[in-house]
N, C-alpha and C. Protein backbone atom coordinates (compact mmCIF):
# COMPACT_ATOMS: atom_id res chain seq x y z
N UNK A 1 0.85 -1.18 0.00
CA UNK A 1 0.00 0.00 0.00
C UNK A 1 0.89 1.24 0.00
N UNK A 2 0.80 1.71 -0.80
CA UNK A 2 1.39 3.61 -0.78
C UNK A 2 1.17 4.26 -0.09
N UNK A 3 1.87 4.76 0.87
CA UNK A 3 1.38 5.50 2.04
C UNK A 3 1.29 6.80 1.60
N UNK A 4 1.65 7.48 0.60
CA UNK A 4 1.85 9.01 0.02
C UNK A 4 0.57 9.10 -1.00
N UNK A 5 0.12 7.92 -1.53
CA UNK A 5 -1.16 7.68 -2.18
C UNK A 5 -2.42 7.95 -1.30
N UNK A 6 -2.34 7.05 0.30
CA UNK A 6 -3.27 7.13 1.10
C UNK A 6 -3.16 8.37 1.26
N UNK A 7 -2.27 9.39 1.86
CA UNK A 7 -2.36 10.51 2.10
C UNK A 7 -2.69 11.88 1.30
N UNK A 8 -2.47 11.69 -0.01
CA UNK A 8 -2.96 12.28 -1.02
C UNK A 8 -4.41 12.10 -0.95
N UNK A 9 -5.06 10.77 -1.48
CA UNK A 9 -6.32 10.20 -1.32
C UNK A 9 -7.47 11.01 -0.13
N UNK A 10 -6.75 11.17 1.16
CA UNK A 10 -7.22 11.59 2.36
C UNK A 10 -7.27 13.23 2.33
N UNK A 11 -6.77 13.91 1.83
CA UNK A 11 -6.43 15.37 1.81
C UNK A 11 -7.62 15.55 0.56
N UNK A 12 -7.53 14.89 -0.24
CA UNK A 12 -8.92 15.22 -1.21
C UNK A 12 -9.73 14.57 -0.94
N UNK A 13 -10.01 13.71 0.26
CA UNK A 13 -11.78 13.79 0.68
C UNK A 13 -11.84 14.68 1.51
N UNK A 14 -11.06 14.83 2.44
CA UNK A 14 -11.28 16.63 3.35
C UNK A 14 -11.96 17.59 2.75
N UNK A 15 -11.16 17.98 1.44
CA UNK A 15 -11.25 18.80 1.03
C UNK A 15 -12.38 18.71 0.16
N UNK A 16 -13.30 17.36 -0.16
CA UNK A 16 -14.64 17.83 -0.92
C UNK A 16 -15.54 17.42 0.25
N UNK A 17 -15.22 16.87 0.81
CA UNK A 17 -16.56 16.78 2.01
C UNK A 17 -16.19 17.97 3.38
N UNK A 18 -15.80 19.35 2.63
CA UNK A 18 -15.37 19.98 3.43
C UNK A 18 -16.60 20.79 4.59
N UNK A 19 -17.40 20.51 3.89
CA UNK A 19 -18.95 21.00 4.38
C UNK A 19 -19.33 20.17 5.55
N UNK A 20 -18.92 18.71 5.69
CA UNK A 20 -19.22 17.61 6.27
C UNK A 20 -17.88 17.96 7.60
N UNK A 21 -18.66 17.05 8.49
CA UNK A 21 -17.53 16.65 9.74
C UNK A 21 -16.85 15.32 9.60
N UNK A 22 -16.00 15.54 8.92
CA UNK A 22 -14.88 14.39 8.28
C UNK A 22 -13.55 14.91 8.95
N UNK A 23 -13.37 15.74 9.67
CA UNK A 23 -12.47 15.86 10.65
C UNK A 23 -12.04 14.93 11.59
N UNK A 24 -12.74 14.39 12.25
CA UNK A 24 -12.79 13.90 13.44
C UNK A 24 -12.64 12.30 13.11
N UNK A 25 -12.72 12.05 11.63
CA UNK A 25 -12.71 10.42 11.17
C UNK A 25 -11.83 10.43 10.35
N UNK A 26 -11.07 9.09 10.95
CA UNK A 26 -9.91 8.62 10.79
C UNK A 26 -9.82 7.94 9.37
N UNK A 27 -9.57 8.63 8.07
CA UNK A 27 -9.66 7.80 6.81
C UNK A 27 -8.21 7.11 6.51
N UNK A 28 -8.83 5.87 6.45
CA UNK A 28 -7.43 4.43 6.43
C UNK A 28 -7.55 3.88 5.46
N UNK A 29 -7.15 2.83 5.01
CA UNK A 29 -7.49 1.95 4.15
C UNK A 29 -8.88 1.25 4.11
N UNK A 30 -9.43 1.42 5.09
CA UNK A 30 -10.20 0.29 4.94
C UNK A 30 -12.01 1.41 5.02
N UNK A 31 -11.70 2.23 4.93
CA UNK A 31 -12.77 3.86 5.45
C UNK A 31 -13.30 3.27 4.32
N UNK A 32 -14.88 3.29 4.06
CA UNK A 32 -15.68 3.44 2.91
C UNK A 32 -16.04 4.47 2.54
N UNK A 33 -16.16 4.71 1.32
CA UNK A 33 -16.69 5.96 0.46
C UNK A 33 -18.35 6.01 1.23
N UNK A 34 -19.22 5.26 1.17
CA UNK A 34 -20.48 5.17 1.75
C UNK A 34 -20.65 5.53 2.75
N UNK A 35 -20.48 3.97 3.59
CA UNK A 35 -21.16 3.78 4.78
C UNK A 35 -20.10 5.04 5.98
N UNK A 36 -18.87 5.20 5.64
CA UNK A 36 -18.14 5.82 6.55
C UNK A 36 -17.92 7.19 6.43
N UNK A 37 -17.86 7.81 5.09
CA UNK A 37 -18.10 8.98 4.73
C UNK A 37 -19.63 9.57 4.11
N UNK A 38 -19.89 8.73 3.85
CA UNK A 38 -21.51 9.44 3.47
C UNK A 38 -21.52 9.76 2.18
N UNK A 39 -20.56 9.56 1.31
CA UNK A 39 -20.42 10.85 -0.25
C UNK A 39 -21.27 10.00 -0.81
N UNK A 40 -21.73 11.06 -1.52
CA UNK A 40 -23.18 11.03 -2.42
C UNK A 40 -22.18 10.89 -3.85
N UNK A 41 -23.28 10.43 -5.13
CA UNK A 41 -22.41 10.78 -6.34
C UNK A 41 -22.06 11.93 -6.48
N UNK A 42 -22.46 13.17 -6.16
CA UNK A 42 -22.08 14.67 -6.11
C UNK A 42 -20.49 14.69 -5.91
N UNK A 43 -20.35 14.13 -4.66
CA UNK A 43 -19.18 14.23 -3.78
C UNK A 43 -17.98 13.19 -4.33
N UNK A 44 -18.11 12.22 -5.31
CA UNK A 44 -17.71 10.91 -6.45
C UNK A 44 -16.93 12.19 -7.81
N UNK A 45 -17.93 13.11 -8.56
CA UNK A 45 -17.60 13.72 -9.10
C UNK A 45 -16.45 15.05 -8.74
N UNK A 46 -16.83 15.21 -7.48
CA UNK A 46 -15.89 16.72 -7.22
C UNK A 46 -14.05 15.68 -7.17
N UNK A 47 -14.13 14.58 -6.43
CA UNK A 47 -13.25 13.65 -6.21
C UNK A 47 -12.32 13.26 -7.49
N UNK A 48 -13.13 12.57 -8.03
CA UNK A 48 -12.85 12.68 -9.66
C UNK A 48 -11.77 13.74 -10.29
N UNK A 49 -12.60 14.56 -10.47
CA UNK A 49 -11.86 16.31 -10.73
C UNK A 49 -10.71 16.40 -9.90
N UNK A 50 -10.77 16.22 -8.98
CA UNK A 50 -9.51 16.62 -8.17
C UNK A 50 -7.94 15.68 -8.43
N UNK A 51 -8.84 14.43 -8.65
CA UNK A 51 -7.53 13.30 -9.16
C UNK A 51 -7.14 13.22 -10.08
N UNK A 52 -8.09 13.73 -11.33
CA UNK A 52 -7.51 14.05 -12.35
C UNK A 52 -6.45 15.49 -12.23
N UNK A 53 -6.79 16.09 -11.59
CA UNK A 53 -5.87 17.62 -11.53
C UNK A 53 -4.91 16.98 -10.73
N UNK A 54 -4.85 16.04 -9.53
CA UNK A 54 -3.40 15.96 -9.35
C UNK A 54 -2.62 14.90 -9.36
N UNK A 55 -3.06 14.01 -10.34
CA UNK A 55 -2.31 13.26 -11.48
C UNK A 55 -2.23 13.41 -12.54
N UNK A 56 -2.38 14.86 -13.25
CA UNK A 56 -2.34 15.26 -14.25
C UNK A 56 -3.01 14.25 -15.52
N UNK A 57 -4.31 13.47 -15.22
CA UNK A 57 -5.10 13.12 -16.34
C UNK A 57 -4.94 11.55 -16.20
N UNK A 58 -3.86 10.98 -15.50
CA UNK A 58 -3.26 9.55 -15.50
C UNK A 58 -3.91 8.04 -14.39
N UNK A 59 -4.70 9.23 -13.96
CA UNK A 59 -5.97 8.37 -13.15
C UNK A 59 -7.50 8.77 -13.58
N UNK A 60 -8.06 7.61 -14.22
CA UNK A 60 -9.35 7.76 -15.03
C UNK A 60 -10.77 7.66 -13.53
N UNK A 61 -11.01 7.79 -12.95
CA UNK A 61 -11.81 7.45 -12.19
C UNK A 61 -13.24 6.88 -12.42
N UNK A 62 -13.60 7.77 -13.36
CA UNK A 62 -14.76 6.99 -14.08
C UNK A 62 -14.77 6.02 -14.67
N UNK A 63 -13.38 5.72 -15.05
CA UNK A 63 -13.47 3.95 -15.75
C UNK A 63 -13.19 3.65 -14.93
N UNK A 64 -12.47 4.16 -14.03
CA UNK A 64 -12.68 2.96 -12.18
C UNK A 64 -13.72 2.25 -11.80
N UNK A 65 -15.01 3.63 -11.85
CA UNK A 65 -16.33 3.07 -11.07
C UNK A 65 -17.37 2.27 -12.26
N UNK A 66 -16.47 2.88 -13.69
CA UNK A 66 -17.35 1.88 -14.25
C UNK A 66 -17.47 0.26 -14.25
N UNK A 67 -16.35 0.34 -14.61
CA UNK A 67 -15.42 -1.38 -14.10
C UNK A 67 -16.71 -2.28 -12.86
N UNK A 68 -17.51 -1.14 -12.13
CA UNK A 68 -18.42 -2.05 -10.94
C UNK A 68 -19.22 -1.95 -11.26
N UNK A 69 -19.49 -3.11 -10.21
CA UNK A 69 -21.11 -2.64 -10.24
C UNK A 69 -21.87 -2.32 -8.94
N UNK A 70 -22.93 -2.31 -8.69
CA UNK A 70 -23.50 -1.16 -7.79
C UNK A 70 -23.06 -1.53 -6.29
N UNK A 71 -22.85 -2.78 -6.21
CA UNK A 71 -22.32 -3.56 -4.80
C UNK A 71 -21.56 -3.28 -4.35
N UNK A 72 -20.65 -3.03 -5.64
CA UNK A 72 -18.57 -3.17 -5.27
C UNK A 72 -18.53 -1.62 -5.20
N UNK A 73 -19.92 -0.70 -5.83
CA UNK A 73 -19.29 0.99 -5.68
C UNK A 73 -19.80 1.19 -4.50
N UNK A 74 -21.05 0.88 -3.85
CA UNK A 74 -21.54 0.85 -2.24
C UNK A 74 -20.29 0.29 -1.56
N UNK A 75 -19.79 -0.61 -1.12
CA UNK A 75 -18.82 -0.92 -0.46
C UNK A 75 -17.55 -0.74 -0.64
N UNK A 76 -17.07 0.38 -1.61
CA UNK A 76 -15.83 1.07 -2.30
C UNK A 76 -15.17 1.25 -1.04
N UNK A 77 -13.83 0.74 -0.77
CA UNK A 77 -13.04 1.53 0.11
C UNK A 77 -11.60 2.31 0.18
N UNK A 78 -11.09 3.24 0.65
CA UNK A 78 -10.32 4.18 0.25
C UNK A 78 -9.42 3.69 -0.69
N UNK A 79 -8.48 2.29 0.43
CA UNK A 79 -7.83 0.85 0.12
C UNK A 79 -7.63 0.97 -1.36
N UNK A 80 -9.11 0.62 -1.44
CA UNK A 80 -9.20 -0.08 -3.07
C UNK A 80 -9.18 1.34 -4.08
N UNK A 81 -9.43 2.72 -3.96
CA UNK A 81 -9.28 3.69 -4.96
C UNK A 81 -7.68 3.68 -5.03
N UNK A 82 -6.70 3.55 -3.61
CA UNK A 82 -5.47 3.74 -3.55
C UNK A 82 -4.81 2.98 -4.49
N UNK A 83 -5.12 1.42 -4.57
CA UNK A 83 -4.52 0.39 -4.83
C UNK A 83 -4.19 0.68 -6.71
N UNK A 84 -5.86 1.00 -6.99
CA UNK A 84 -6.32 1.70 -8.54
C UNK A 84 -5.56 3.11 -8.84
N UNK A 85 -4.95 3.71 -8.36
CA UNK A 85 -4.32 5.07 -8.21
C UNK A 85 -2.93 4.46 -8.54
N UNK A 86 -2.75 4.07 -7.46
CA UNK A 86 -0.69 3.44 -7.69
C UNK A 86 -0.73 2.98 -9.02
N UNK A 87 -1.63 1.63 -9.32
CA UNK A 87 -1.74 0.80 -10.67
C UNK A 87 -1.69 2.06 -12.15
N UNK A 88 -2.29 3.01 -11.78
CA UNK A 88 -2.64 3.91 -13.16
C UNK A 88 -0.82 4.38 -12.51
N UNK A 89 -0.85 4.63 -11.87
CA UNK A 89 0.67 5.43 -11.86
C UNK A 89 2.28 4.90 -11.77
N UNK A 90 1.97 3.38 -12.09
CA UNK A 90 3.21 2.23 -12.40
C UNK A 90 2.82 2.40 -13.90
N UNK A 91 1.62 1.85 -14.30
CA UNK A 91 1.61 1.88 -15.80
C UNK A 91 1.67 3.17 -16.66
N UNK A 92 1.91 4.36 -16.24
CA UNK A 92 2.61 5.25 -17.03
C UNK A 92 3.65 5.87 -17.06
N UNK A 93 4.43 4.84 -15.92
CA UNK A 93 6.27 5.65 -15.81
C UNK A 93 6.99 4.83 -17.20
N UNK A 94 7.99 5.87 -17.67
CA UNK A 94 8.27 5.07 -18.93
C UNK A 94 9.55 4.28 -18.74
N UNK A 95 9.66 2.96 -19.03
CA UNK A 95 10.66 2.23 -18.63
C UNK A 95 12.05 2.64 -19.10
């Protein structure tokens, strides 16, 4: 697990559920997008935007969530966007 990924990851849900009390909760690997943060698709899209701006385009997110289906995006956890983040960002360093 990337610990500079998790922490990246964590600084942009702060920052779109900034309206929300996401202060006080501890986002780890294992934090759900749902049940632990609450984000609505609203809050999916601002997320989105943000990963694309700071991976400069090299993390698709929407073909992330398309890839599921409604089960695996309800029970999405940070973990698993991280894991999908590193993967887009091994496969575009140039050998």
């Amino acid at each position: 697990m990337n610990d500079n990924v998790l922490g990246e990851i964590a600084e942009m849900l702060r920052e779109v559920l900034d309206e929300y009390v996401v202060d006080d909760v501890e986002i780890t690997v294992d934090t759900k997008f749902y049940d632990d943060l609450e984000m609505e698709s609203i809050d999916l899209v601002a997320l989105a935007g943000l990963l694309e701006e700071r991976y400069s385009g090299r993390v698709n997110f929407a073909e992330f969530i398309a890839d599921l289906d409604l089960d695996e995006i309800i029970t999405l956890t940070v973990g698993q966007l991280v894991d999908y983040v590193d993967r887009s960002m091994q496969s575009v360093k140039v050998v």
